[in-house]
Protein backbone atom coordinates (compact mmCIF):
# COMPACT_ATOMS: atom_id res chain seq x y z
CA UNK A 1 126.56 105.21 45.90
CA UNK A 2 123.46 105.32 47.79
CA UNK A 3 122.11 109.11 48.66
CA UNK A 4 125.21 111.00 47.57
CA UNK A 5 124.83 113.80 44.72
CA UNK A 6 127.21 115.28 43.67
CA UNK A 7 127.04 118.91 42.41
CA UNK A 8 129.48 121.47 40.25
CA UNK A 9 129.56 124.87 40.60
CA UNK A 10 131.36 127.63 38.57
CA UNK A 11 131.14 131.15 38.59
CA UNK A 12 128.20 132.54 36.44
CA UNK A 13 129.67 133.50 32.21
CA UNK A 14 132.23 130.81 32.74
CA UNK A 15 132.58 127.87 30.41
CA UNK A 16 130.81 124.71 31.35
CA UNK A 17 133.19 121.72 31.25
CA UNK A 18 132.20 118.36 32.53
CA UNK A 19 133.85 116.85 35.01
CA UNK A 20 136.53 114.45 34.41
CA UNK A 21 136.33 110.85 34.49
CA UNK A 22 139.25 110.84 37.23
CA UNK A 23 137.34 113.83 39.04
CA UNK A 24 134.65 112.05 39.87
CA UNK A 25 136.44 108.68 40.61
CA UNK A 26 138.11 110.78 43.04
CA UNK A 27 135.16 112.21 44.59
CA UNK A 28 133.63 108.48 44.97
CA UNK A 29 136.55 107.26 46.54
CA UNK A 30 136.04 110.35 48.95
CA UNK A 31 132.76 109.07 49.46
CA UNK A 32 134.39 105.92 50.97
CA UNK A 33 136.51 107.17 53.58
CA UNK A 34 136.27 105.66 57.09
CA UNK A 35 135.16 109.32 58.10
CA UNK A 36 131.81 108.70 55.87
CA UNK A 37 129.29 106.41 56.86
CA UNK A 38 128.66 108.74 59.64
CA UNK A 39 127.91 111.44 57.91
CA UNK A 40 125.12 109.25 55.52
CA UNK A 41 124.03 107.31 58.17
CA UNK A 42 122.83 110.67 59.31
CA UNK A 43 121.02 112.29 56.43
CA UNK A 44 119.58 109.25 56.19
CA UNK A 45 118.16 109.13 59.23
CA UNK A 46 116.60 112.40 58.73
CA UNK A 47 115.51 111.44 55.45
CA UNK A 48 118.09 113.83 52.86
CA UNK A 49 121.17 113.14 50.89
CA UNK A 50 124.48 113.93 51.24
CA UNK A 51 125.55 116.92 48.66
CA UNK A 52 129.24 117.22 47.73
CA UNK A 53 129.46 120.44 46.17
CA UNK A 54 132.94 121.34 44.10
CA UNK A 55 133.34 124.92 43.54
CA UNK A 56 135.16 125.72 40.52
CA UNK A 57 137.49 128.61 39.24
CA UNK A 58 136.64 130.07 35.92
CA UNK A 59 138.75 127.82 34.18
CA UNK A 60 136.91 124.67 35.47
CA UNK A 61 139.99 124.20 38.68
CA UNK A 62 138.27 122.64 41.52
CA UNK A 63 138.57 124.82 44.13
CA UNK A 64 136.95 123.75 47.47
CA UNK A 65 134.90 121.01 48.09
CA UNK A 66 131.48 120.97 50.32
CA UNK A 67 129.82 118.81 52.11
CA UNK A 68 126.21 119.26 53.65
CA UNK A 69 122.73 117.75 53.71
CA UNK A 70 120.46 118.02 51.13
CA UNK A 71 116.39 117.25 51.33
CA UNK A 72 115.85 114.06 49.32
């Protein structure tokens, strides 16, 4: 998916854990929702990325989800 990254973050001293192979088919699917394209179109105009940013518990729960722009 074109200008999407896609970033984990967990508190610091907690275990790193990829994510899982549904996790991230989840998040790519996210990428494809109607209220998207609007949002890359966007950043793309002004030349970034989008950045999806999960924020993680200590024991690797997802618990929120970011978006934002990034600088490409």
């Amino acid at each position: 998916m074109p200008n999407v990254v896609f970033k984990f973050r967990r508190p610091s001293g907690s275990r790193r854990q990829e994510p899982s192979a549904a996790m991230i088919e989840a998040l790519r699917r996210l990428c494809e929702a109607a209220e998207m394209p609007s949002l890359i179109a966007q950043t793309q105009n002004s030349g970034r990325s989008v950045e999806i940013e999960v924020f993680q518990s200590r024991n690797c729960q997802p618990i929120l989800i970011h978006f934002k722009g990034e600088t490409a």
